[in-house]
N, C-alpha and C. Protein backbone atom coordinates (compact mmCIF):
# COMPACT_ATOMS: atom_id res chain seq x y z
N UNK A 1 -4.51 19.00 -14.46
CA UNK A 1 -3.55 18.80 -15.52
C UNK A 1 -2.23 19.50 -15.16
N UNK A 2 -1.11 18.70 -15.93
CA UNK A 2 0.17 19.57 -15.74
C UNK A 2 0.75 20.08 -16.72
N UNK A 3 1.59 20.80 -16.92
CA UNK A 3 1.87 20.95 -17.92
C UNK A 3 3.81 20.97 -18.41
N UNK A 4 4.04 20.46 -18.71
CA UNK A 4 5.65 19.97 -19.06
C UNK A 4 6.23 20.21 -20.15
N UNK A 5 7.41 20.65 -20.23
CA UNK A 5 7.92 21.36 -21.46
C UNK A 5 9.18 19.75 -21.96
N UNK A 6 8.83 19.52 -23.07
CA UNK A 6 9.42 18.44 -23.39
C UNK A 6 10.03 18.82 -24.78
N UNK A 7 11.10 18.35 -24.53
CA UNK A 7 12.11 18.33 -26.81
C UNK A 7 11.05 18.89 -27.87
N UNK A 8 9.85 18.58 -27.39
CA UNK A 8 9.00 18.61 -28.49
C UNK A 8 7.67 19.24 -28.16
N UNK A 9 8.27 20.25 -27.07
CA UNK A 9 7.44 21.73 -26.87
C UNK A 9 6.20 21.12 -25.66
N UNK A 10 5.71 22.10 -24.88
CA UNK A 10 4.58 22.14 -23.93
C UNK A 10 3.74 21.12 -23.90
N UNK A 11 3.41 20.18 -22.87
CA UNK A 11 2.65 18.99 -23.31
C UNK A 11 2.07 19.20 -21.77
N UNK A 12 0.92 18.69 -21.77
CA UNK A 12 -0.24 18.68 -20.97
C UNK A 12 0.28 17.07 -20.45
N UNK A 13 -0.26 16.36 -18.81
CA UNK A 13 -0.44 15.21 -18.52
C UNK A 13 -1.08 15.01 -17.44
N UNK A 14 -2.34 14.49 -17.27
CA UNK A 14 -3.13 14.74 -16.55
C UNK A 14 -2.42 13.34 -14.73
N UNK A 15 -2.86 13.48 -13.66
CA UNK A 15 -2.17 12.96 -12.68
C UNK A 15 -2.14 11.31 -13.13
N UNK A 16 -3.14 10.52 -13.67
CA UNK A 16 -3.22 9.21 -13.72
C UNK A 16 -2.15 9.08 -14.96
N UNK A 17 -2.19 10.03 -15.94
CA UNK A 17 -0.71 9.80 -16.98
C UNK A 17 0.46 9.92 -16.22
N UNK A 18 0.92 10.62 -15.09
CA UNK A 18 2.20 11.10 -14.45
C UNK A 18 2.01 10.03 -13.82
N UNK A 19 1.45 9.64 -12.92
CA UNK A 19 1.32 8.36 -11.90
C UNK A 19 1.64 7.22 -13.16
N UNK A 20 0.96 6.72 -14.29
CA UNK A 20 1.26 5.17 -14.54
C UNK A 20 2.58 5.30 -15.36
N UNK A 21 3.28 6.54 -15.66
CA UNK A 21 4.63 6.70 -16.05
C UNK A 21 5.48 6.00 -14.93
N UNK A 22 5.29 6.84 -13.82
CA UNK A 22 6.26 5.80 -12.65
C UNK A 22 6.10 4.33 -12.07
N UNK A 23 4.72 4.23 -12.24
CA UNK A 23 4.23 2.97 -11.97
C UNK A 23 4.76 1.42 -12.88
N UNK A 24 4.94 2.59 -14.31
CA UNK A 24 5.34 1.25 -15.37
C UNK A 24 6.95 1.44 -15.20
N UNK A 25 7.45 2.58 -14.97
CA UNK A 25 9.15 2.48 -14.65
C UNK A 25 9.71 1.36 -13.93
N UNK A 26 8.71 1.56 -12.63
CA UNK A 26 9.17 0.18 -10.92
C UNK A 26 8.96 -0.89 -11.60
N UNK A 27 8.18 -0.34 -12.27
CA UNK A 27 7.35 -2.38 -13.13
C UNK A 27 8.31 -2.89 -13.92
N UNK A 28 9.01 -2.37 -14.39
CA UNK A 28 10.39 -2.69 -15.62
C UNK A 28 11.55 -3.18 -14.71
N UNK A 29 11.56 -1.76 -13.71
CA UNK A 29 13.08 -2.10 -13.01
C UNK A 29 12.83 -3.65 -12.05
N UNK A 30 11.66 -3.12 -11.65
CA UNK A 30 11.42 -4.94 -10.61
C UNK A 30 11.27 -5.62 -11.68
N UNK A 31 11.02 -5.84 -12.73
CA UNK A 31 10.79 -7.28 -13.29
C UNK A 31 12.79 -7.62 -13.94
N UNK A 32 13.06 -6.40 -14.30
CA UNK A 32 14.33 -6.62 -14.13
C UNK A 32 15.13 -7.22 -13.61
N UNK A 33 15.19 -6.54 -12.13
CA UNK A 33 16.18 -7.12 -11.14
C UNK A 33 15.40 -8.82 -10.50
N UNK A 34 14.09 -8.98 -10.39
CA UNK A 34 13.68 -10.32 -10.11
C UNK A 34 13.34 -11.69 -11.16
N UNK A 35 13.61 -10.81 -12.31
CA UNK A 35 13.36 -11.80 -13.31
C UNK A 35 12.19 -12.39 -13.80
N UNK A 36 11.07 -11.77 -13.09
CA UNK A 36 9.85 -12.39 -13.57
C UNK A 36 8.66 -11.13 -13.63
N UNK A 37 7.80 -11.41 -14.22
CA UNK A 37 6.36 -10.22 -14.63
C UNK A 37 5.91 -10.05 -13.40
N UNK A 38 5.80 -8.93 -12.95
CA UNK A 38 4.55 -8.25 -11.98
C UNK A 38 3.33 -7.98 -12.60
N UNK A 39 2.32 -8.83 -11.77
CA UNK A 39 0.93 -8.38 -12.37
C UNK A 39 0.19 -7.72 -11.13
N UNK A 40 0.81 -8.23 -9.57
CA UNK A 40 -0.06 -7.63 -8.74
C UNK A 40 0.79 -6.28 -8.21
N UNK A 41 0.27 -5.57 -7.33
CA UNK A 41 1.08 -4.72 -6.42
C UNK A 41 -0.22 -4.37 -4.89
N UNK A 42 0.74 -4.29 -4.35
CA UNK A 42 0.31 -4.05 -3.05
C UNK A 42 0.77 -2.85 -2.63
N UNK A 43 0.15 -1.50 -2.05
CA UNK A 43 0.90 -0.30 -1.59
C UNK A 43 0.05 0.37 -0.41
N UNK A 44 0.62 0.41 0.52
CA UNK A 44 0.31 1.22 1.70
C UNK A 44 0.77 2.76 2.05
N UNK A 45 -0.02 3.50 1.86
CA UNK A 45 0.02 4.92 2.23
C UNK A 45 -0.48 5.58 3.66
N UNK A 46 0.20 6.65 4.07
CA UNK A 46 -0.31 7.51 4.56
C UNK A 46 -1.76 8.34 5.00
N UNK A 47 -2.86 7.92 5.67
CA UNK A 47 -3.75 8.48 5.49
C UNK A 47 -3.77 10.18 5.63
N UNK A 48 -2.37 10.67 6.20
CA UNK A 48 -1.88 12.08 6.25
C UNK A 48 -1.69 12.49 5.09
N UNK A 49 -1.23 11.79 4.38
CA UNK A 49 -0.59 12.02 2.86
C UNK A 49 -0.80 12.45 1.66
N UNK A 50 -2.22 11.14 2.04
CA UNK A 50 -2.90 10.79 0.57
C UNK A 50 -4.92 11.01 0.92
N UNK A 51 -5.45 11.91 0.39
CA UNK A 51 -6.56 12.05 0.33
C UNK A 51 -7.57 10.58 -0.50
N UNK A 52 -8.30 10.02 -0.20
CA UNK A 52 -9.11 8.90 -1.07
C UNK A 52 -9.10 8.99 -2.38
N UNK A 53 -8.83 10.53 -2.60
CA UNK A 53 -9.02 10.53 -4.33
C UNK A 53 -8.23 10.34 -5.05
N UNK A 54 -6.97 10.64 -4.11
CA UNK A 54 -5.39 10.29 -4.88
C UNK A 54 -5.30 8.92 -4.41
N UNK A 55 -6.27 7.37 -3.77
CA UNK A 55 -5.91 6.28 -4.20
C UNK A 55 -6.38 6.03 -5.28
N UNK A 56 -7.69 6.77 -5.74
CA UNK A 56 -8.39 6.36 -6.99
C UNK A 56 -7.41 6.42 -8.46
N UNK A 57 -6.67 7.59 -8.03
CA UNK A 57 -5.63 7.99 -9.28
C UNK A 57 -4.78 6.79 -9.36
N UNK A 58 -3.97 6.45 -8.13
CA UNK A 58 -2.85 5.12 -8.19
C UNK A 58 -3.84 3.98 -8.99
N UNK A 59 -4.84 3.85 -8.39
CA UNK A 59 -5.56 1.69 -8.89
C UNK A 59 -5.61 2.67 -10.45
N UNK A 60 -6.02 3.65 -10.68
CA UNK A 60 -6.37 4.16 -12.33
C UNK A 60 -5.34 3.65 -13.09
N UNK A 61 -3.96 4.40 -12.72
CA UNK A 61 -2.83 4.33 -12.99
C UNK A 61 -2.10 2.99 -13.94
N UNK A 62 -2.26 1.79 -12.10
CA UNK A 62 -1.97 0.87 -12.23
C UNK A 62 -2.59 0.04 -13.32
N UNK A 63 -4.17 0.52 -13.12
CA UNK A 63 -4.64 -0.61 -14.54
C UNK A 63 -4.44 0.38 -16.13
N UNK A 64 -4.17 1.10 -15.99
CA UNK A 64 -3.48 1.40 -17.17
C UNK A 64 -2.26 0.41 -17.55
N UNK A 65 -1.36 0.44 -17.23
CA UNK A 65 -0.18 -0.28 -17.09
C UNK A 65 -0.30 -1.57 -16.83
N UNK A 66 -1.68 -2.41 -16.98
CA UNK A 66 -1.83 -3.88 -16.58
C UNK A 66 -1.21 -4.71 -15.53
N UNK A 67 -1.58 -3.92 -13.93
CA UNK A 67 -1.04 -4.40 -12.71
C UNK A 67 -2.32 -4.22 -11.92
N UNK A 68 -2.74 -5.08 -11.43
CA UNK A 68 -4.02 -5.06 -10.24
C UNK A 68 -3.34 -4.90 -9.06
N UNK A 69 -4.05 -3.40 -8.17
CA UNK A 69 -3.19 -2.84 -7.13
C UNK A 69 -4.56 -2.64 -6.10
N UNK A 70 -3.81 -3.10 -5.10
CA UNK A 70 -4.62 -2.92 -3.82
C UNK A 70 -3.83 -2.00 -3.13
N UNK A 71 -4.65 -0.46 -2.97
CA UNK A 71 -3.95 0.71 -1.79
C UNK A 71 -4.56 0.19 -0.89
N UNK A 72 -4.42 0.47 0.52
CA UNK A 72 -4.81 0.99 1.87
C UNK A 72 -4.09 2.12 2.84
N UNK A 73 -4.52 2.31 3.57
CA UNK A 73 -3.91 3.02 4.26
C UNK A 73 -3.55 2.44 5.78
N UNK A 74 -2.01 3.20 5.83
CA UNK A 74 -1.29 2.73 7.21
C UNK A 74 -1.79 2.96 8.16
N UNK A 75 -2.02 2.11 9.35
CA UNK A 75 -2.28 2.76 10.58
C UNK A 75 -1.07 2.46 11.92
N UNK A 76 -0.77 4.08 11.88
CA UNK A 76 0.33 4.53 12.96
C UNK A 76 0.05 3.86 14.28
């Protein structure tokens, strides 16, 4: 958990709440600038980066926010 001081005092947000905050941001701004709904996403990470458990957090994330996301990881 994290913990964040907001207008309206100390608030707790656990990583899959912080993750589908940004996740639904890109989702607004791309449907924005392309004009049409994103339902899928595709994202490639780092296997340096990102431990297996932090892809579990992103697909969590994403289906919070009603986007079916396929991670993998890059190979250098």
């Amino acid at each position: 958990m994290f913990e964040v001081e907001t207008p309206d005092g100390k608030r707790q947000f656990s990583p899959v709440s912080i993750m589908s905050m940004f996740i639904m941001a890109l989702k607004k701004l791309a449907e924005r600038q392309c004009d049409f709904e994103i339902k899928k996403l595709f994202i490639q990470v780092s296997s340096q980066d990102y431990k297996p458990e932090q892809l579990g957090v992103i697909k969590n994330a994403a289906g919070v926010v009603g986007i079916d996301v396929e991670v993998e990881y890059m190979d250098f």
